[in-house]
N, C-alpha and C. Protein backbone atom coordinates (compact mmCIF):
# COMPACT_ATOMS: atom_id res chain seq x y z
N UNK A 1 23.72 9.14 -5.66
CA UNK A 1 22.94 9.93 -4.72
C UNK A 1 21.87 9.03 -4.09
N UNK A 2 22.22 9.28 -2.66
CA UNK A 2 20.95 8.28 -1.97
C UNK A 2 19.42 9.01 -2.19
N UNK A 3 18.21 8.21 -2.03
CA UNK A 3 17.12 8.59 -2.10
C UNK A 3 16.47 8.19 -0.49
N UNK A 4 15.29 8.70 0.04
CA UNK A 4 15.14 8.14 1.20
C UNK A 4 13.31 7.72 0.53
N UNK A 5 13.11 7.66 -0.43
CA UNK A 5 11.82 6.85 -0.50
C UNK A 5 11.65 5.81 -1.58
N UNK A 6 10.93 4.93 -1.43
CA UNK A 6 11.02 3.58 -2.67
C UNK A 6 9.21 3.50 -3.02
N UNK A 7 9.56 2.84 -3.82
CA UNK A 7 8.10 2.18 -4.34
C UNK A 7 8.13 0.73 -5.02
N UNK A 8 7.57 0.31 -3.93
CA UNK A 8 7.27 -1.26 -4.01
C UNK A 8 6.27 -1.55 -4.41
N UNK A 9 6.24 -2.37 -5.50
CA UNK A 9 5.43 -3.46 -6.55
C UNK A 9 4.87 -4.69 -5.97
N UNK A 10 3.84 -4.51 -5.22
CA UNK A 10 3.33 -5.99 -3.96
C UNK A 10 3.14 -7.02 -5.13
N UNK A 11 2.38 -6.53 -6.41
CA UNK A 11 2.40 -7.93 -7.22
C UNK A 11 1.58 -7.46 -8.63
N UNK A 12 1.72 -8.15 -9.68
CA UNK A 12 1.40 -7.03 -10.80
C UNK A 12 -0.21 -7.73 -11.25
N UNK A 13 -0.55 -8.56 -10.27
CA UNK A 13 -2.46 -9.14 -10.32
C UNK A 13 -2.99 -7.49 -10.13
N UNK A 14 -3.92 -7.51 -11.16
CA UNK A 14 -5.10 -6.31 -11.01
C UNK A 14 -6.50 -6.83 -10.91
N UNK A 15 -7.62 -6.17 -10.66
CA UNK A 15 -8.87 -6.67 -10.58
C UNK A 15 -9.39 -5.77 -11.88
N UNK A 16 -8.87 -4.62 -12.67
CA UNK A 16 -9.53 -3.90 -13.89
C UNK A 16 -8.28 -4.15 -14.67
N UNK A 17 -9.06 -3.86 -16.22
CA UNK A 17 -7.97 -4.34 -17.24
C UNK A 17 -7.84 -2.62 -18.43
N UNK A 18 -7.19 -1.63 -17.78
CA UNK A 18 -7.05 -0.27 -18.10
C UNK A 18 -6.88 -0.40 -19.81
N UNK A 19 -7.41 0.77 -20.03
CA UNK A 19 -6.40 0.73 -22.01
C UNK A 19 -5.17 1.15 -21.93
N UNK A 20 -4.89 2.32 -20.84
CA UNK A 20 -3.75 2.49 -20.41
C UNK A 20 -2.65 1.62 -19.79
N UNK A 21 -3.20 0.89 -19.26
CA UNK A 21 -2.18 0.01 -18.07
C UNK A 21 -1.27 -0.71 -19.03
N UNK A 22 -0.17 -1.95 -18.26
CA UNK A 22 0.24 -3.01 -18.72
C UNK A 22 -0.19 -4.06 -18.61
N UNK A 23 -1.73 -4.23 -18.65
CA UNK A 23 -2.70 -5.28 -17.96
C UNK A 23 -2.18 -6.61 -19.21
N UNK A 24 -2.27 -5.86 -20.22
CA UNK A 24 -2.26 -7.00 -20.94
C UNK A 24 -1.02 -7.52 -21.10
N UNK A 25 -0.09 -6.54 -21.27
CA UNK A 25 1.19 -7.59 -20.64
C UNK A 25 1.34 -8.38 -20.02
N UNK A 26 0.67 -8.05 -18.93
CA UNK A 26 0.20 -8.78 -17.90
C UNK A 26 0.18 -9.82 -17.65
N UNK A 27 -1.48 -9.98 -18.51
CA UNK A 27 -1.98 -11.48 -19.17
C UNK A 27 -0.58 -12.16 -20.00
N UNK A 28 -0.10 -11.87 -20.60
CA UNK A 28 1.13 -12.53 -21.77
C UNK A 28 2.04 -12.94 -20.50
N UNK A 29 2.30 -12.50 -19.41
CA UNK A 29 3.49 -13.06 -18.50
C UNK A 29 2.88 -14.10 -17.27
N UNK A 30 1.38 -13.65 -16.74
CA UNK A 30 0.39 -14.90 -16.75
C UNK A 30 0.49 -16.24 -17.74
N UNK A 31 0.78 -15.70 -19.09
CA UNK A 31 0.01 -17.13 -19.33
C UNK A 31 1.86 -17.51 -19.89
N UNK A 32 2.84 -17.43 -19.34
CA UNK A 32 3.84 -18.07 -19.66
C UNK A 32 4.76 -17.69 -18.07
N UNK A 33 3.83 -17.78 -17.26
CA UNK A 33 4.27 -17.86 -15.91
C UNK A 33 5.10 -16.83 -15.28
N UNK A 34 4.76 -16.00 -15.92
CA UNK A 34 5.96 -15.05 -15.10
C UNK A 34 4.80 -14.14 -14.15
N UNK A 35 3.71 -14.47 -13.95
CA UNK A 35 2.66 -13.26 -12.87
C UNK A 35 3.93 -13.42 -11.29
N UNK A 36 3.94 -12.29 -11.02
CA UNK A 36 4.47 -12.36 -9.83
C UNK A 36 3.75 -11.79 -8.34
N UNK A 37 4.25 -12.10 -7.31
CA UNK A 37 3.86 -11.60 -6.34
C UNK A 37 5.22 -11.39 -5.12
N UNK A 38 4.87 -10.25 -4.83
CA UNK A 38 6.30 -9.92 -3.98
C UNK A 38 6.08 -10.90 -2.54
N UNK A 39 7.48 -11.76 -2.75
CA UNK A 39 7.56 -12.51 -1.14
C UNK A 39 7.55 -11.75 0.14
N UNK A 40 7.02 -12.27 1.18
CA UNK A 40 7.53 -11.69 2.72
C UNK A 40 8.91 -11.70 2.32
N UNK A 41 9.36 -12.71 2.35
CA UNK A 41 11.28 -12.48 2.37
C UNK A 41 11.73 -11.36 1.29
N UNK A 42 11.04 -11.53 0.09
CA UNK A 42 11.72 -10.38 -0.47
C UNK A 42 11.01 -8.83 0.32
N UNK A 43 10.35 -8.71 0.83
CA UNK A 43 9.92 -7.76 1.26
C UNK A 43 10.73 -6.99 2.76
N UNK A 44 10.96 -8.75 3.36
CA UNK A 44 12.05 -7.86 4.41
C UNK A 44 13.29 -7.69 3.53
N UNK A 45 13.65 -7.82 2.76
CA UNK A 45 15.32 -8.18 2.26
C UNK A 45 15.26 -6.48 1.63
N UNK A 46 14.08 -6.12 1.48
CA UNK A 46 13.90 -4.70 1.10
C UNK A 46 14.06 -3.53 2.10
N UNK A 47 13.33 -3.83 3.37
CA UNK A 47 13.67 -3.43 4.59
C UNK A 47 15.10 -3.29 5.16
N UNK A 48 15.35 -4.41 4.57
CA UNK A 48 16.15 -4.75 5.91
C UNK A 48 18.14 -3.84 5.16
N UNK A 49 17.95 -3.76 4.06
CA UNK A 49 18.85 -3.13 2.99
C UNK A 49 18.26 -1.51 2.83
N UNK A 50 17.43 -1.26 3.19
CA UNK A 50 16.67 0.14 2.89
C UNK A 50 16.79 1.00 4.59
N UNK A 51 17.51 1.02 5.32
CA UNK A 51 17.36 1.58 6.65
C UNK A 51 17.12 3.19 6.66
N UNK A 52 17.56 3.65 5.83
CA UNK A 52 17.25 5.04 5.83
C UNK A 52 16.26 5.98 4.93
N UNK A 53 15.19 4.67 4.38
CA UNK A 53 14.11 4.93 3.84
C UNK A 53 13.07 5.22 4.69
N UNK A 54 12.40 7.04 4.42
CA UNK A 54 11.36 7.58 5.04
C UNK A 54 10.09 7.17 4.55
N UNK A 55 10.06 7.24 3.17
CA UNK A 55 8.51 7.67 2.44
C UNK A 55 8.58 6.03 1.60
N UNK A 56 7.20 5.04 2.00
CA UNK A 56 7.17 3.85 0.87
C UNK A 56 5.65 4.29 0.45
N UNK A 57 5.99 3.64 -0.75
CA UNK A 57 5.02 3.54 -1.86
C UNK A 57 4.53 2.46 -1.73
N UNK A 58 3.44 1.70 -1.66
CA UNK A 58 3.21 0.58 -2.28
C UNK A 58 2.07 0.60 -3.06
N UNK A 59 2.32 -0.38 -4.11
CA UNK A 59 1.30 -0.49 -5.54
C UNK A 59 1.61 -1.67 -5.61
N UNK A 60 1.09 -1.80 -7.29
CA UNK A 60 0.94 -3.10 -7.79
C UNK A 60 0.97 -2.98 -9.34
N UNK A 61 0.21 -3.57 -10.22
CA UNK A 61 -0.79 -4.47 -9.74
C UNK A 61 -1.81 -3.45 -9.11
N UNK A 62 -2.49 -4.19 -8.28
CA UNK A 62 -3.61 -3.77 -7.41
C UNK A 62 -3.06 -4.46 -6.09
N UNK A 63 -2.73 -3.49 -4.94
CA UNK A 63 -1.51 -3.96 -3.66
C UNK A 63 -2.85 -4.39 -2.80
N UNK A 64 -4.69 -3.65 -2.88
CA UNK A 64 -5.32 -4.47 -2.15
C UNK A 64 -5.10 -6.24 -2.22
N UNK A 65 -5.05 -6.84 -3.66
CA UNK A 65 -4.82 -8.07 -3.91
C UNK A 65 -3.87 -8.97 -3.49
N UNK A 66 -3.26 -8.12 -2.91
CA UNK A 66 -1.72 -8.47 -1.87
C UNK A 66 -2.04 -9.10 -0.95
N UNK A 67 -2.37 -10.40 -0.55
CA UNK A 67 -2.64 -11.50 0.97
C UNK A 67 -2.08 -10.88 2.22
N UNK A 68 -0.83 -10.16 1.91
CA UNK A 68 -0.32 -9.38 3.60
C UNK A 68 0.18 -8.15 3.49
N UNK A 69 -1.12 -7.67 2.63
CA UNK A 69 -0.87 -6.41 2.60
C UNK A 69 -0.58 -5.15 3.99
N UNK A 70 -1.71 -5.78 5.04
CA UNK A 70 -1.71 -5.50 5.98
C UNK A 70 -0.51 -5.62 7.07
N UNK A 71 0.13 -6.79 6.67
CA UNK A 71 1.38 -7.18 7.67
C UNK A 71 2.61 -6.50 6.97
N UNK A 72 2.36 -5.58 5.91
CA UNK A 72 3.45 -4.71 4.71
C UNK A 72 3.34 -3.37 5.54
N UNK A 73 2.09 -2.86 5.45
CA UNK A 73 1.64 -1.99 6.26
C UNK A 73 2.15 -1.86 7.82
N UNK A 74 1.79 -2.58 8.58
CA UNK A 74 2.40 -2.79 10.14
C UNK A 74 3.73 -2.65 9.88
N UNK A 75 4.89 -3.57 9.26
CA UNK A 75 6.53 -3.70 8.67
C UNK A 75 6.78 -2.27 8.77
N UNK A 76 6.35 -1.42 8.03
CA UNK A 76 6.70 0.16 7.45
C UNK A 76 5.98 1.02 8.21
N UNK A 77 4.93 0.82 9.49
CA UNK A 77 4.94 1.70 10.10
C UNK A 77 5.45 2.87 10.84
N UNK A 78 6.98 2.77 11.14
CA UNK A 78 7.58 3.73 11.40
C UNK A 78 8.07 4.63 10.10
N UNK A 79 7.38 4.26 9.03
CA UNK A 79 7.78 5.20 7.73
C UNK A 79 6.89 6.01 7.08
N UNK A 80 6.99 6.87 6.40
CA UNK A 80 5.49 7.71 6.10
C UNK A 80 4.47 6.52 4.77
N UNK A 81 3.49 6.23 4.87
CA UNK A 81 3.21 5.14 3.73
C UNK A 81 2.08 5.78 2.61
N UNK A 82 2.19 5.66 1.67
CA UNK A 82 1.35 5.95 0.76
C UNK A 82 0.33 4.76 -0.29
N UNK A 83 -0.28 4.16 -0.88
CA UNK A 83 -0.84 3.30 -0.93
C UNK A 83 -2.18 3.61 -2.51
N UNK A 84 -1.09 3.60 -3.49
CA UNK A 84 -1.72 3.92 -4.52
C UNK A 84 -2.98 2.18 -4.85
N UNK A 85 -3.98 3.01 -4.79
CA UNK A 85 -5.46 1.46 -5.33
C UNK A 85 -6.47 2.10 -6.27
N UNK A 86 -6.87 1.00 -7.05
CA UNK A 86 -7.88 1.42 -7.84
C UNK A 86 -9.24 1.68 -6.98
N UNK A 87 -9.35 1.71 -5.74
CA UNK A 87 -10.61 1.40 -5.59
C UNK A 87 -11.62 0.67 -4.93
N UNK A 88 -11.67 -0.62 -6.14
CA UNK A 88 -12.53 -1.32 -5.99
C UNK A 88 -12.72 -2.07 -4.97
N UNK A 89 -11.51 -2.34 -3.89
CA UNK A 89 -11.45 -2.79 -3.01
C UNK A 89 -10.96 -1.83 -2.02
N UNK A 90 -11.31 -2.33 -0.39
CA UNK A 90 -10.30 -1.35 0.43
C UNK A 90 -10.33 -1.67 1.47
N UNK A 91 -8.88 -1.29 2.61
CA UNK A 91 -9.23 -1.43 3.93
C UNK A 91 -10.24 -1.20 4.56
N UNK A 92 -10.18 -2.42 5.56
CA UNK A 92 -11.58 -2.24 6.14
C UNK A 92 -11.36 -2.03 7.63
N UNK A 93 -9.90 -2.03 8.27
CA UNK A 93 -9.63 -2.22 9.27
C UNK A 93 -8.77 -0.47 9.74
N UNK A 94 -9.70 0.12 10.48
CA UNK A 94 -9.76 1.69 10.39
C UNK A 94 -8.48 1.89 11.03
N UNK A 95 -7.95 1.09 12.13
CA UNK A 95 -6.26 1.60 12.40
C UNK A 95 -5.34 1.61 11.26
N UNK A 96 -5.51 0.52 10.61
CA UNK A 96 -4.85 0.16 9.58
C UNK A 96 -4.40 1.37 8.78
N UNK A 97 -5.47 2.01 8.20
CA UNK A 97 -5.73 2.78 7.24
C UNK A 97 -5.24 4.67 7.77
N UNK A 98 -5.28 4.66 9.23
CA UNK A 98 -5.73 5.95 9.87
C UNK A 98 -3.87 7.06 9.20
N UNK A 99 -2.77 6.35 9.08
CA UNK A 99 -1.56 6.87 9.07
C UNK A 99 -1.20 6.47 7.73
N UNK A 100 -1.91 6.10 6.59
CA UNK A 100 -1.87 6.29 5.66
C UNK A 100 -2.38 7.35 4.60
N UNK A 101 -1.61 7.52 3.55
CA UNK A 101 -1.85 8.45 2.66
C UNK A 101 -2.57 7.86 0.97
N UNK A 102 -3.45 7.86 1.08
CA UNK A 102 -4.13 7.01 -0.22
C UNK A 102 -4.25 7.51 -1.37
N UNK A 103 -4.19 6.98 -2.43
CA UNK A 103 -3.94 7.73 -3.90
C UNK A 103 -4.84 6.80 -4.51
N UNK A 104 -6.24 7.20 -5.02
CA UNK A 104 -7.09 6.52 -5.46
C UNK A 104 -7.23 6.63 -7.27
N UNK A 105 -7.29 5.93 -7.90
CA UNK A 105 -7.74 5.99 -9.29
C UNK A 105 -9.02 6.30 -9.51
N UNK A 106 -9.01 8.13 -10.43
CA UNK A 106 -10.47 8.40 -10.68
C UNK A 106 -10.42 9.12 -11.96
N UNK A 107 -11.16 8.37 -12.94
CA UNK A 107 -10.61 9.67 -14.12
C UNK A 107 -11.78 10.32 -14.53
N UNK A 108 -12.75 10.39 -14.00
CA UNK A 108 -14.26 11.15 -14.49
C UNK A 108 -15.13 10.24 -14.01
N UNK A 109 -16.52 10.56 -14.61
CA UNK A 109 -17.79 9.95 -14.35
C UNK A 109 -17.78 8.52 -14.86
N UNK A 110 -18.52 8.03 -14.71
CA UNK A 110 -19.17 6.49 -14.94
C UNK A 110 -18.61 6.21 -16.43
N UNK A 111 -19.13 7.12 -17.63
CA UNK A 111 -18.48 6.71 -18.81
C UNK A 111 -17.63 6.54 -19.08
N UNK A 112 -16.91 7.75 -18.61
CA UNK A 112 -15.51 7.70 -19.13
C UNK A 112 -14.83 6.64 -18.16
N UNK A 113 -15.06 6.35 -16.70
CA UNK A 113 -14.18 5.20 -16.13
C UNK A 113 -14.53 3.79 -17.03
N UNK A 114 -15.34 3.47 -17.44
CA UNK A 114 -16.23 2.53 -18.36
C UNK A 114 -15.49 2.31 -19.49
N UNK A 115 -14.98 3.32 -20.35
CA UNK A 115 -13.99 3.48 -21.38
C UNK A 115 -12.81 3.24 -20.94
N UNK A 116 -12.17 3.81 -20.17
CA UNK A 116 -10.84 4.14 -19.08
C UNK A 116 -10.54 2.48 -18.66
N UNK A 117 -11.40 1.84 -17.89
CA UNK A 117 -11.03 0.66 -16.98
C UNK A 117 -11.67 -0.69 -16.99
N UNK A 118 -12.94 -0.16 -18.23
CA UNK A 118 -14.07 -0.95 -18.19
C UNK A 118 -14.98 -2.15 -17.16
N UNK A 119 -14.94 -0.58 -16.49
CA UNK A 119 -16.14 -1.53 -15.00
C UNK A 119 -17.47 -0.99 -15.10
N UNK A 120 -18.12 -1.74 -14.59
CA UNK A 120 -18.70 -1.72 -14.44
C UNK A 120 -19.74 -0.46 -13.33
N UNK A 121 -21.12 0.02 -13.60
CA UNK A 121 -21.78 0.33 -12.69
C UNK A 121 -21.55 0.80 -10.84
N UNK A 122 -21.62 -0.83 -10.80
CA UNK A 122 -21.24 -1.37 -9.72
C UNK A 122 -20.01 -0.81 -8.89
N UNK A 123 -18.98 -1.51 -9.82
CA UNK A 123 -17.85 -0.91 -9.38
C UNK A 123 -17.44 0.72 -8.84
N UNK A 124 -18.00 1.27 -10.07
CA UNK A 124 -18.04 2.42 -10.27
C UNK A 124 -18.34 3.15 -8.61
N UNK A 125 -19.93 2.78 -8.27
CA UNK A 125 -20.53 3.48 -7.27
C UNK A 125 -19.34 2.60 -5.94
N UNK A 126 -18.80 1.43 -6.06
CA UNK A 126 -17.97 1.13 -4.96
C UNK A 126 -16.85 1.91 -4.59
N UNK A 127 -15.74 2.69 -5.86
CA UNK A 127 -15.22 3.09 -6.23
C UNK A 127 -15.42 4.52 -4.97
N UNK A 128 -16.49 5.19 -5.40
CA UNK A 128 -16.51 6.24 -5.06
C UNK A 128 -17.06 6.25 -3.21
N UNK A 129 -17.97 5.10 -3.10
CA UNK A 129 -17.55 4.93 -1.27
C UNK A 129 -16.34 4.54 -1.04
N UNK A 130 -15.25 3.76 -1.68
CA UNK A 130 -14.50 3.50 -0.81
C UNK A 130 -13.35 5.06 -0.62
N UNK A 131 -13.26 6.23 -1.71
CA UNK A 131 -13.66 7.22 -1.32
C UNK A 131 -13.64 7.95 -0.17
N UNK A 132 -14.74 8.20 -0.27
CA UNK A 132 -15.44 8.34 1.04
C UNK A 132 -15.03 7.34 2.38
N UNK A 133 -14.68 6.49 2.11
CA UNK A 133 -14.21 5.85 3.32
C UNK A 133 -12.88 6.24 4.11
N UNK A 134 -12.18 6.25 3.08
CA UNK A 134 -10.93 7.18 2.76
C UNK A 134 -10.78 8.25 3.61
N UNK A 135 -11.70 9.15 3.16
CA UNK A 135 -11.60 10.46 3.83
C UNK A 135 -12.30 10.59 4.77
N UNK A 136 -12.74 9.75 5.16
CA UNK A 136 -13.53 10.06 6.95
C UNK A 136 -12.45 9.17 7.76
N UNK A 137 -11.62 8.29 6.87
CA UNK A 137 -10.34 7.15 8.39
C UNK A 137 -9.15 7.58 7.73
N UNK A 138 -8.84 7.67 6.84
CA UNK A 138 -7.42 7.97 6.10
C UNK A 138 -6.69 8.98 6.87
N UNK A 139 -5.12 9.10 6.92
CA UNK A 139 -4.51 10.82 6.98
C UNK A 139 -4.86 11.43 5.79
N UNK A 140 -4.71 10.89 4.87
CA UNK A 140 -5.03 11.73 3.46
C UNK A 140 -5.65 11.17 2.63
N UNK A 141 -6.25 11.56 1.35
CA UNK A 141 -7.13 10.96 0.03
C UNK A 141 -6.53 11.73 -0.56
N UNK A 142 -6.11 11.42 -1.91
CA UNK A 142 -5.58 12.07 -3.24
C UNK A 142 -6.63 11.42 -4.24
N UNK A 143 -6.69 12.06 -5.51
CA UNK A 143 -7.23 11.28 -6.63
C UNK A 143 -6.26 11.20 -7.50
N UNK A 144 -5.89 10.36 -8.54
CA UNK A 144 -5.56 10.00 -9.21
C UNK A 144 -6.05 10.38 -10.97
N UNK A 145 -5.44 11.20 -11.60
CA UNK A 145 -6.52 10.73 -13.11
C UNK A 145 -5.13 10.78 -13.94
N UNK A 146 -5.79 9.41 -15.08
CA UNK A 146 -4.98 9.53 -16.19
C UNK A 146 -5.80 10.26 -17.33
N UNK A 147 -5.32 11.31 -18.18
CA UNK A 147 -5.88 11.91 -18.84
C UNK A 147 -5.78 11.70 -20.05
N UNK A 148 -7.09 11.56 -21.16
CA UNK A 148 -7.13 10.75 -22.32
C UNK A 148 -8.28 11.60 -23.06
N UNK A 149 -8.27 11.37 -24.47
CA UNK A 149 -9.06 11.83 -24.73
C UNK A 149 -10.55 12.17 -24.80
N UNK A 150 -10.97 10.82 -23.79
CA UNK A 150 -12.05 10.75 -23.43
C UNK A 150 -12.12 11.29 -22.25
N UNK A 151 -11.26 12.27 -21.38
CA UNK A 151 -11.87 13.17 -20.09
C UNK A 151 -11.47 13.95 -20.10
N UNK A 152 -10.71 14.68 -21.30
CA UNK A 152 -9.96 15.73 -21.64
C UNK A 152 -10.60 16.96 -21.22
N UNK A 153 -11.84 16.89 -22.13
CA UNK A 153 -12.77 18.13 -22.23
C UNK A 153 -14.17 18.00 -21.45
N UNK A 154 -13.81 17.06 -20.28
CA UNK A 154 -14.79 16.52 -19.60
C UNK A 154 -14.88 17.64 -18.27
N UNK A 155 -16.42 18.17 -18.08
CA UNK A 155 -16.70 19.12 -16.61
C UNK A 155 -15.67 18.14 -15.39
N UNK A 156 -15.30 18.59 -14.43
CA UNK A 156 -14.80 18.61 -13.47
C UNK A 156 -15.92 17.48 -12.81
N UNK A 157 -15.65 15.99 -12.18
CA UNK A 157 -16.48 15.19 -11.68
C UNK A 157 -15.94 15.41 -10.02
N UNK A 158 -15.04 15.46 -9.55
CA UNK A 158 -14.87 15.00 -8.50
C UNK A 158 -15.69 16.41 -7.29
N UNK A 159 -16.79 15.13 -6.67
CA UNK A 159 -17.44 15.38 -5.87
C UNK A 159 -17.02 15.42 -4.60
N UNK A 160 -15.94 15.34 -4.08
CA UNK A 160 -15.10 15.31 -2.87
C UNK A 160 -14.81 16.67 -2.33
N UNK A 161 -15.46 17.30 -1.79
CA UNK A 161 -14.84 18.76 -1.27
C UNK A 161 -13.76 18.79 -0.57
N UNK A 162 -13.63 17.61 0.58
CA UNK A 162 -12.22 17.69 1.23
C UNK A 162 -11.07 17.18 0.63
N UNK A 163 -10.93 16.90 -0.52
CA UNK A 163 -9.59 16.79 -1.50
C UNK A 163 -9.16 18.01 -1.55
């Protein structure tokens, strides 16, 4: 049975190291060379074999960390795109962003992301403008939460009314 949507892996580099994730796998295929990053060529060879693909995914990793991410983006414009990120980073280039659908990582307040992803402060408050950035240029903002026992029984954080 054909499918008409994929999800592409731009490269498995992250900028947070989750308890959840495969970060540390990660590190173990880092340090015996296997970190990867998806080629332009493999990226058209994906295209170019995928013609009747509507809906792409792209992730990672962390797909901001992706060098052409943007020229991935332009490639798949005639397709609906979705664009799962932690965050911490984000388009800055408002066309770019305007026909995308964004799926942000948020699993509660400051602590529990602290426990969850272990960032920092900082991050944290970046986290939540880029957000906000999101939803004033984006087609869409989604949140994201992985649920653990540390946000289980946690009040409702997300401050976003237009989600």
């Amino acid at each position: 049975m054909k499918t008409n949507s994929i999800l592409i892996e731009l490269t498995n580099r992250c900028n947070l190291n989750c308890l959840y994730c495969f970060e540390k796998k990660r590190d173990l295929y880092r340090d015996i060379g296997q970190n990867f990053h998806q080629s332009r060529e493999q990226t058209l060879k994906v295209l170019s074999e995928n013609q009747e693909i509507t809906n792409v995914t792209l992730s990672g990793g962390e797909p901001l960390l992706y060098e052409n991410l943007e020229k991935i983006i332009e490639w798949f414009s005639e397709k609906q795109i979705t664009l799962l990120t932690n965050g911490i980073k984000r388009i800055e280039n408002k066309e770019v962003i305007r026909d995308l659908d964004i799926v942000v990582s948020l699993d509660g307040d400051y602590d529990v992301m602290s426990r969850h992803r272990g960032i920092s402060e900082s991050q944290f408050l970046r986290i939540n403008k880029t957000i906000e950035w999101y939803i004033k240029y984006a087609k869409s903002v989604s949140v994201n939460t992985v649920v653990t026992p540390y946000n289980i029984n946690k009040k409702e954080y997300y401050p976003y009314e237009k989600l």
